[in-house]
C-alpha atoms as a PDB file:
ATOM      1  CA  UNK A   1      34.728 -21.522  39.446  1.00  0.00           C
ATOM      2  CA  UNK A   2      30.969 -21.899  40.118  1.00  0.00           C
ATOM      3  CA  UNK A   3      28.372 -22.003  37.067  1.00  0.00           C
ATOM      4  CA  UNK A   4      25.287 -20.748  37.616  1.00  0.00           C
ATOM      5  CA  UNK A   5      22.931 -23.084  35.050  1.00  0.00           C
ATOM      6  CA  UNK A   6      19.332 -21.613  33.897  1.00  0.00           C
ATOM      7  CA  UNK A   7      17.012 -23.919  32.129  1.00  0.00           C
ATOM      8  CA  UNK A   8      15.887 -22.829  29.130  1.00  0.00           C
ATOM      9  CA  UNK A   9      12.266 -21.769  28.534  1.00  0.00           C
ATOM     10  CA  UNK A  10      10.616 -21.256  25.357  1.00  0.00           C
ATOM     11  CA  UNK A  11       8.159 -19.514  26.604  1.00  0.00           C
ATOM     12  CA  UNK A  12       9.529 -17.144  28.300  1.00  0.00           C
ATOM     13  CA  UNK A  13      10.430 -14.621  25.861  1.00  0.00           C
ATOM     14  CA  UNK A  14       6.734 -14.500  24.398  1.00  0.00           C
ATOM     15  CA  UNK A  15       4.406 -11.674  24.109  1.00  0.00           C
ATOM     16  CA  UNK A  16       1.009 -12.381  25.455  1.00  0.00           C
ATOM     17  CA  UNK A  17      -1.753 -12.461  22.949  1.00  0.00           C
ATOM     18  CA  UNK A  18      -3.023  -9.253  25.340  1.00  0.00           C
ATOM     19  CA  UNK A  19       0.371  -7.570  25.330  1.00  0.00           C
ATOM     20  CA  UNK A  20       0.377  -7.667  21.404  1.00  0.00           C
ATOM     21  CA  UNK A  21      -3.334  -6.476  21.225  1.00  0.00           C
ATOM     22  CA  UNK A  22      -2.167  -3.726  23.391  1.00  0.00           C
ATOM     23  CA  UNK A  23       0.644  -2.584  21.247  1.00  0.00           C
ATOM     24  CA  UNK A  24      -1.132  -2.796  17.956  1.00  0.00           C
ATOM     25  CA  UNK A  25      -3.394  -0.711  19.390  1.00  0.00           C
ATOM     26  CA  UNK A  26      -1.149   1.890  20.779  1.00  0.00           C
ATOM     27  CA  UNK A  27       0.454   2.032  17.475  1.00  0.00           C
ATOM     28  CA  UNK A  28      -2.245   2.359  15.206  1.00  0.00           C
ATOM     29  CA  UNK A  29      -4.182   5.027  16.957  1.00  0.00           C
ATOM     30  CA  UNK A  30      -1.756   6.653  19.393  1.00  0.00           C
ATOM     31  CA  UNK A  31       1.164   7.530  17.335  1.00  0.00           C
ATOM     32  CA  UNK A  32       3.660  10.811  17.522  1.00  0.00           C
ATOM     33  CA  UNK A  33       3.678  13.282  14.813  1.00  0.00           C
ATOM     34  CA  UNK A  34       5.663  12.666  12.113  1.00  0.00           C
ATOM     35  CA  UNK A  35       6.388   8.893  12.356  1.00  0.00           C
ATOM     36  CA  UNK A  36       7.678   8.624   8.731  1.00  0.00           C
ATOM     37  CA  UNK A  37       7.983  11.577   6.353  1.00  0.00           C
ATOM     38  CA  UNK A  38       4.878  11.084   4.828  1.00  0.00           C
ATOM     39  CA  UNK A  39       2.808  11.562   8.262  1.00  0.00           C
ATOM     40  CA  UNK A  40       1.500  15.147   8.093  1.00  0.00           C
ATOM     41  CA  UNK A  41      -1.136  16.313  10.358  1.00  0.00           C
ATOM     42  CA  UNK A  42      -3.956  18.593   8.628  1.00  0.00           C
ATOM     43  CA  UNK A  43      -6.653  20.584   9.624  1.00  0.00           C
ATOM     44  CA  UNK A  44      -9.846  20.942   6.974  1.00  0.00           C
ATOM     45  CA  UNK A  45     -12.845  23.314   7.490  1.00  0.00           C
ATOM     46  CA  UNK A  46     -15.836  23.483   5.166  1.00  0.00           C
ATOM     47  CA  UNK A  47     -17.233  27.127   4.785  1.00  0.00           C
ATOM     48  CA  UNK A  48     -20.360  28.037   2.670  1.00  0.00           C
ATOM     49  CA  UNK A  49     -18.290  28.950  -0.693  1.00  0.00           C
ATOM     50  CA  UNK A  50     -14.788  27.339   0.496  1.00  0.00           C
ATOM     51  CA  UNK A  51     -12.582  24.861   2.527  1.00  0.00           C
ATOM     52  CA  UNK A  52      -9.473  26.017   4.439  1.00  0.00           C
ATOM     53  CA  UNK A  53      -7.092  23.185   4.305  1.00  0.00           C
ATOM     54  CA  UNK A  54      -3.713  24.072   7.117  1.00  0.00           C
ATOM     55  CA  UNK A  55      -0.887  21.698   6.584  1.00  0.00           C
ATOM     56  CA  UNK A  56       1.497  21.062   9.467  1.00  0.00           C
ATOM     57  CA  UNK A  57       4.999  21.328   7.384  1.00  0.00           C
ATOM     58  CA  UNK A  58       7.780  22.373   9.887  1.00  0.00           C
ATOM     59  CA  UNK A  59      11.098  21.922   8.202  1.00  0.00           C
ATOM     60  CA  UNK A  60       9.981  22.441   4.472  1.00  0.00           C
ATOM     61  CA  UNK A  61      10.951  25.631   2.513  1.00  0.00           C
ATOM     62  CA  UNK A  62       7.972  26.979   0.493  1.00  0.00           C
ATOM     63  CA  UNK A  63      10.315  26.400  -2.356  1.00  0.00           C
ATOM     64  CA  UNK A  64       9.714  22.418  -1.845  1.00  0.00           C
ATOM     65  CA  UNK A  65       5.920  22.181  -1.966  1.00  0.00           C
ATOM     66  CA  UNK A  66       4.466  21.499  -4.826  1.00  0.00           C
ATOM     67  CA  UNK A  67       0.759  22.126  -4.503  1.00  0.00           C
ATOM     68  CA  UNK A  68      -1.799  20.601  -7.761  1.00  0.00           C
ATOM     69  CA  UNK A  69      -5.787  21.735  -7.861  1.00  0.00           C
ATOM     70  CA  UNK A  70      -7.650  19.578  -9.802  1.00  0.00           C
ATOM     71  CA  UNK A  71     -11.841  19.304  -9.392  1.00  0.00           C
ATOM     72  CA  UNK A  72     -12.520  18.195  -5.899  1.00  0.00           C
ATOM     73  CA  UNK A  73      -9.325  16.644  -5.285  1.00  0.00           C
ATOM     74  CA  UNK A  74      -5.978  18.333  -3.833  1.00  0.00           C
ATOM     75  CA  UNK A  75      -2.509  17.073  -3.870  1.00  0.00           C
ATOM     76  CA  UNK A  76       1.015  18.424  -1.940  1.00  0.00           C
ATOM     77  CA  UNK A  77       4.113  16.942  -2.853  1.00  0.00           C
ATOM     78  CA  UNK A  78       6.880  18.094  -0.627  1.00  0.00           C
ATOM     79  CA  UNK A  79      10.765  17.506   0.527  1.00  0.00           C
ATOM     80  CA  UNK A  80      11.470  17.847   4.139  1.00  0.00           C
ATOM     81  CA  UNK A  81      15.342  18.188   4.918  1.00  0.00           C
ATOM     82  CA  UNK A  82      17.390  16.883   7.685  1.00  0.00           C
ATOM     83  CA  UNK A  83      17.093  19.117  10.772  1.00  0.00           C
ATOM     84  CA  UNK A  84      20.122  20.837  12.300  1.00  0.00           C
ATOM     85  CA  UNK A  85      23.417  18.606  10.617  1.00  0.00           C
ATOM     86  CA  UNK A  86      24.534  18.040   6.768  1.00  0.00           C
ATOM     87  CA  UNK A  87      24.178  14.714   5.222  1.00  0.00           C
ATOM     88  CA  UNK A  88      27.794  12.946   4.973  1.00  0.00           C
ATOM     89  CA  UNK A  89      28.421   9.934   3.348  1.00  0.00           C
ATOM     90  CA  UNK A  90      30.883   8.330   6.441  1.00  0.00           C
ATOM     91  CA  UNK A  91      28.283   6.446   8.502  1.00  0.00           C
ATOM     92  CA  UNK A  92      30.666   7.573  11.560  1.00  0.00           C
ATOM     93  CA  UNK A  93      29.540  11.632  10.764  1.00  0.00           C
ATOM     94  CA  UNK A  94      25.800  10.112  10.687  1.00  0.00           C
ATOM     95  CA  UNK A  95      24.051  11.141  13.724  1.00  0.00           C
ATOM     96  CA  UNK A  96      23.217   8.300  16.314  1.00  0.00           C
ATOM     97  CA  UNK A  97      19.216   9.365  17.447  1.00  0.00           C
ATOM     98  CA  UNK A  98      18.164   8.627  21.011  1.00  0.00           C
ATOM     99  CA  UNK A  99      14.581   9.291  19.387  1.00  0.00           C
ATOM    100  CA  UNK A 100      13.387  10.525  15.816  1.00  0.00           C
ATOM    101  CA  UNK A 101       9.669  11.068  15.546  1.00  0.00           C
ATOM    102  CA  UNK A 102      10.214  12.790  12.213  1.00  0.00           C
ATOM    103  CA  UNK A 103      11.805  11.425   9.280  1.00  0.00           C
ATOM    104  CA  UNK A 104      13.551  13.616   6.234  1.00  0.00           C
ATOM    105  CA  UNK A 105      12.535  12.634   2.345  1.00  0.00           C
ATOM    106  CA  UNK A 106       9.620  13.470   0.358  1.00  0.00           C
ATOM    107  CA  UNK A 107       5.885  12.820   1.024  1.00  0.00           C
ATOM    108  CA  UNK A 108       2.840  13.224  -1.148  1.00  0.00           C
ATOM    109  CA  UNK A 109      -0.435  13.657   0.393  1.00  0.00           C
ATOM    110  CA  UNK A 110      -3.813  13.875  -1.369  1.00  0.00           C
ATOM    111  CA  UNK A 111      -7.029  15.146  -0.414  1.00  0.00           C
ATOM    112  CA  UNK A 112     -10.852  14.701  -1.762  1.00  0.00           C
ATOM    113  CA  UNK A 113     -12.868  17.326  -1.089  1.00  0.00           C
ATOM    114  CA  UNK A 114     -16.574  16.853  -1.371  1.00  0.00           C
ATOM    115  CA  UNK A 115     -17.201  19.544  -3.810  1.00  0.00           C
ATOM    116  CA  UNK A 116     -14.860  20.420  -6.820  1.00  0.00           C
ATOM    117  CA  UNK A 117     -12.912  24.018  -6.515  1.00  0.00           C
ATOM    118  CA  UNK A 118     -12.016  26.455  -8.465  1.00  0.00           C
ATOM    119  CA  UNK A 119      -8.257  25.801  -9.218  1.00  0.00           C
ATOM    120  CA  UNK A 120      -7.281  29.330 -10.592  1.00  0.00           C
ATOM    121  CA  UNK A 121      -8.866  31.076  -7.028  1.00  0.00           C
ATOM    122  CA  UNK A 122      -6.671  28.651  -5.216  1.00  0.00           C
ATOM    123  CA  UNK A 123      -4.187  30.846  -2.856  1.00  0.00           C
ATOM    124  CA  UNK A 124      -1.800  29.465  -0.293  1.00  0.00           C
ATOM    125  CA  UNK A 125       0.469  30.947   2.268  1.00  0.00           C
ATOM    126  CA  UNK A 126       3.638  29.125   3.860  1.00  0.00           C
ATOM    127  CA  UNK A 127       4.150  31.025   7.483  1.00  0.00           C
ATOM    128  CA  UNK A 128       5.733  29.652  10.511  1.00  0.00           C
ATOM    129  CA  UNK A 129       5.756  26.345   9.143  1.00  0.00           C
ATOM    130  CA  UNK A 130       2.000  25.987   8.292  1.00  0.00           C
ATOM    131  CA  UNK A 131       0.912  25.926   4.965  1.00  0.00           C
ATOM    132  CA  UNK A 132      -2.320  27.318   4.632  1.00  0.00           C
ATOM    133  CA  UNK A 133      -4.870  26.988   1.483  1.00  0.00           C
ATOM    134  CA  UNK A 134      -8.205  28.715   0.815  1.00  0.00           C
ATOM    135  CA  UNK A 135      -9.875  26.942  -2.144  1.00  0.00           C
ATOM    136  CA  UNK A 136     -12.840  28.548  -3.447  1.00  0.00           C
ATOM    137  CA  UNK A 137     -16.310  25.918  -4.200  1.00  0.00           C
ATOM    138  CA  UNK A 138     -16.543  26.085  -7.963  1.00  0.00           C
ATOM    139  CA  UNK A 139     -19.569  27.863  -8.798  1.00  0.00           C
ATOM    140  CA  UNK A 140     -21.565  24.832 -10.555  1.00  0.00           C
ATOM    141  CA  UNK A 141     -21.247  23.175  -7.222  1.00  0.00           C
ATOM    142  CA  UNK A 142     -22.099  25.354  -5.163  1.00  0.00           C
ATOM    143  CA  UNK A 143     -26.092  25.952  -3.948  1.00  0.00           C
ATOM    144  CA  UNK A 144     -28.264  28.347  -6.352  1.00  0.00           C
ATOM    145  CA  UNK A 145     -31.952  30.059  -5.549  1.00  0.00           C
ATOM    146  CA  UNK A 146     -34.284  28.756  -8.276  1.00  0.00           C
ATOM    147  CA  UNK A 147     -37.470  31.107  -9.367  1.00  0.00           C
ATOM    148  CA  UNK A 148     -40.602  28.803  -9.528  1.00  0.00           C
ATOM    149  CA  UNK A 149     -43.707  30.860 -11.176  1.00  0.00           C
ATOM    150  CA  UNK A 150     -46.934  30.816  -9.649  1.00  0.00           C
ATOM    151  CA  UNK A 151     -50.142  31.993 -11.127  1.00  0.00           C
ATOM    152  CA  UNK A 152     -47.737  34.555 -13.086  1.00  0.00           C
ATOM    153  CA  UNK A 153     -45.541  35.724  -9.856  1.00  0.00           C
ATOM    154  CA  UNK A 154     -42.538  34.496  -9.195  1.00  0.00           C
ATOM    155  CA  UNK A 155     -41.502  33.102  -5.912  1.00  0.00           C
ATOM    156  CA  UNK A 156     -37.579  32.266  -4.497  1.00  0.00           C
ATOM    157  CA  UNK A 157     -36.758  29.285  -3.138  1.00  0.00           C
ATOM    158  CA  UNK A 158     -33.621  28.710  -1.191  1.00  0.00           C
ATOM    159  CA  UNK A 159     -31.679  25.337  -0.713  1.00  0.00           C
ATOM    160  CA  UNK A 160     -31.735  23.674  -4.215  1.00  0.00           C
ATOM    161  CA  UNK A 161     -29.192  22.274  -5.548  1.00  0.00           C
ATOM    162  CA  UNK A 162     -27.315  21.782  -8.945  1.00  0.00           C
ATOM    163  CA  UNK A 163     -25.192  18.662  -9.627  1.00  0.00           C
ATOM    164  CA  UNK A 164     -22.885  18.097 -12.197  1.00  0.00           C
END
């Protein structure tokens, strides 16, 4: 019986220092939707008197968000189920993924806007899987015209701004 003998390298199992650059990198900024369950990709747009904020949420039931207004900042809490089996108990009845880019469990993600909204004008619509929120600019924030008198007439000016 002939034994085949291989010397043993410490070495060679190492990652070079470029390798491991090269991964970090790849996972940090190049990653697949929905690595965990908290990893939801959003879309924000500022208009003149609101922001549009669409939530990518396939697998939630509108029933499971839980969507809190309060000044400028914007919070959704949600529970994303298990896609396509029921949960067991027997690890044998568990599924056995080949790949899972999207995890089940709850997530919370917050959002500061730059101006506060108006939380009662808040509406939000849960269609195909995209939850999608208009949230009005409270009025104190948002740009007034002030009158400036001049020699007794009064002039507009556009583009000032109240603060709060």
């Amino acid at each position: 019986m002939a034994t085949n003998l291989t010397r043993w390298d410490p070495f060679r199992d190492m990652v070079s220092l470029n390798d491991a650059v090269n991964q970090l990198m790849r996972e940090a900024f190049v990653r697949p939707f929905f690595t965990s369950a908290g990893d939801v990709p959003m879309n924000i747009v500022e208009q003149p008197n609101q922001y549009i904020v669409q939530v990518l949420l396939p697998g939630v039931k509108p029933e499971d968000i839980d969507l809190t207004c309060e000044r400028e900042r914007v919070t959704i809490h949600a529970h994303r189920q298990a896609f396509g089996w029921e949960q067991s108990s027997s690890e044998k009845d568990q599924p056995r993924f080949l790949l899972q880019e999207w995890g089940e469990g709850d997530f919370t993600r917050t959002i500061t806007l730059p101006k506060p909204v108006e939380p009662d004008h808040v509406t939000a619509e849960f269609e195909q899987g995209i939850l999608t929120l208009k949230l009005p600019v409270a009025a104190h924030a948002q740009a007034k015209k002030i009158a400036i008198k001049e020699g007794g007439t009064v002039k507009q000016l556009a583009g000032s701004t109240s603060r709060s």
